[in-house]
Protein backbone atom coordinates (compact mmCIF):
# COMPACT_ATOMS: atom_id res chain seq x y z
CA UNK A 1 0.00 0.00 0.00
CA UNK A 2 1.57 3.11 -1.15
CA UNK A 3 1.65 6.10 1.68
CA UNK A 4 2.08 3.55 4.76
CA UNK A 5 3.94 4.70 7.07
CA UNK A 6 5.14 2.25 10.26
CA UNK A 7 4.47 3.24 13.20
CA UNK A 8 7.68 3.45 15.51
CA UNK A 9 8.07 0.64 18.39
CA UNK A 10 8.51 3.42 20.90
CA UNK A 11 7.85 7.23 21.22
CA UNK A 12 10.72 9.06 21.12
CA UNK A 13 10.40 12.25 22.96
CA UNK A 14 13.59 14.02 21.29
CA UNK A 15 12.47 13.80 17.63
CA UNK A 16 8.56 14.48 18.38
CA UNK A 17 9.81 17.76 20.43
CA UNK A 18 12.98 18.78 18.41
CA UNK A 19 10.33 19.30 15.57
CA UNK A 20 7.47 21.07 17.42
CA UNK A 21 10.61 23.24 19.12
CA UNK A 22 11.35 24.43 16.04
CA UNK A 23 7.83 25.51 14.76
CA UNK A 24 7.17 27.43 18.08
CA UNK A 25 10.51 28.81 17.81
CA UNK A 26 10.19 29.96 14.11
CA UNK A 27 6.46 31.43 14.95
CA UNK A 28 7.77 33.34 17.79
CA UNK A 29 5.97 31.42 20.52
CA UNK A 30 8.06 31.84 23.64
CA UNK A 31 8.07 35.91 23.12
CA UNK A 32 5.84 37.54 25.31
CA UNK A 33 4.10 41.17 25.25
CA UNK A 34 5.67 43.83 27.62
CA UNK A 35 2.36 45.47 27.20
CA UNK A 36 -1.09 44.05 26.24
CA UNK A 37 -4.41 45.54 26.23
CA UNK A 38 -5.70 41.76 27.37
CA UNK A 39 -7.05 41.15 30.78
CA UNK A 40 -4.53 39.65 33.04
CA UNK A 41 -5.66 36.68 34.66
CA UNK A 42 -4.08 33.30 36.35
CA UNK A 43 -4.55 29.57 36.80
CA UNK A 44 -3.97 28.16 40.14
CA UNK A 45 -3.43 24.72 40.39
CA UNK A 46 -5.11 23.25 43.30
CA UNK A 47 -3.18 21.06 46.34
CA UNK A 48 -2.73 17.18 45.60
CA UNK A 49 -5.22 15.07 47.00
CA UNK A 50 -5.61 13.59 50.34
CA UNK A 51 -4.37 10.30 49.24
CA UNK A 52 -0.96 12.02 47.64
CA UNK A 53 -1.71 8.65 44.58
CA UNK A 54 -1.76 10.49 41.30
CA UNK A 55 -4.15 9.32 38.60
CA UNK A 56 -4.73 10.10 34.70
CA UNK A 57 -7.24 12.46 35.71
CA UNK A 58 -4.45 15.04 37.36
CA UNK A 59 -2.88 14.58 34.18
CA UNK A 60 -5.72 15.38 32.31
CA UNK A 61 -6.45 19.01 34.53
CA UNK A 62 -3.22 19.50 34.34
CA UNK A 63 -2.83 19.08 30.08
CA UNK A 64 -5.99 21.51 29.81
CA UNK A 65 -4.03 23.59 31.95
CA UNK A 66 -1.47 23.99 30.04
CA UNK A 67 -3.40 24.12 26.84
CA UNK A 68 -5.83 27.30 28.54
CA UNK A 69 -2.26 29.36 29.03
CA UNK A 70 -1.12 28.80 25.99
């Protein structure tokens, strides 16, 4: 089948991120304004649980998180 790609055995972090570094990078993503007209605002990230076990669902919060800022 022509266009097949395989998938790789692992994921490796360093290509994956070495690429996406580079877009950001050449889009100007890590410059922030000095000034913006924008309402400032923040996220606060709430204690860890009372059991201190973390599940998929603090990685979840935490990836929508991250996703909101940006």
């Amino acid at each position: 089948m022509q266009g097949k790609t395989e998938l790789a055995a692992r994921y490796d972090h360093r290509e994956v991120e070495s690429r996406w570094y580079d877009f950001w990078e050449q889009k100007n993503a890590f410059h922030a304004q000095d000034v913006s007209e924008k309402e400032p605002f923040c996220i606060v990230i709430p204690p860890p649980n009372v059991t201190g076990s973390l599940h998929m669902g603090h990685a979840l919060t935490v990836t929508i998180e991250d996703i909101m800022i940006r």
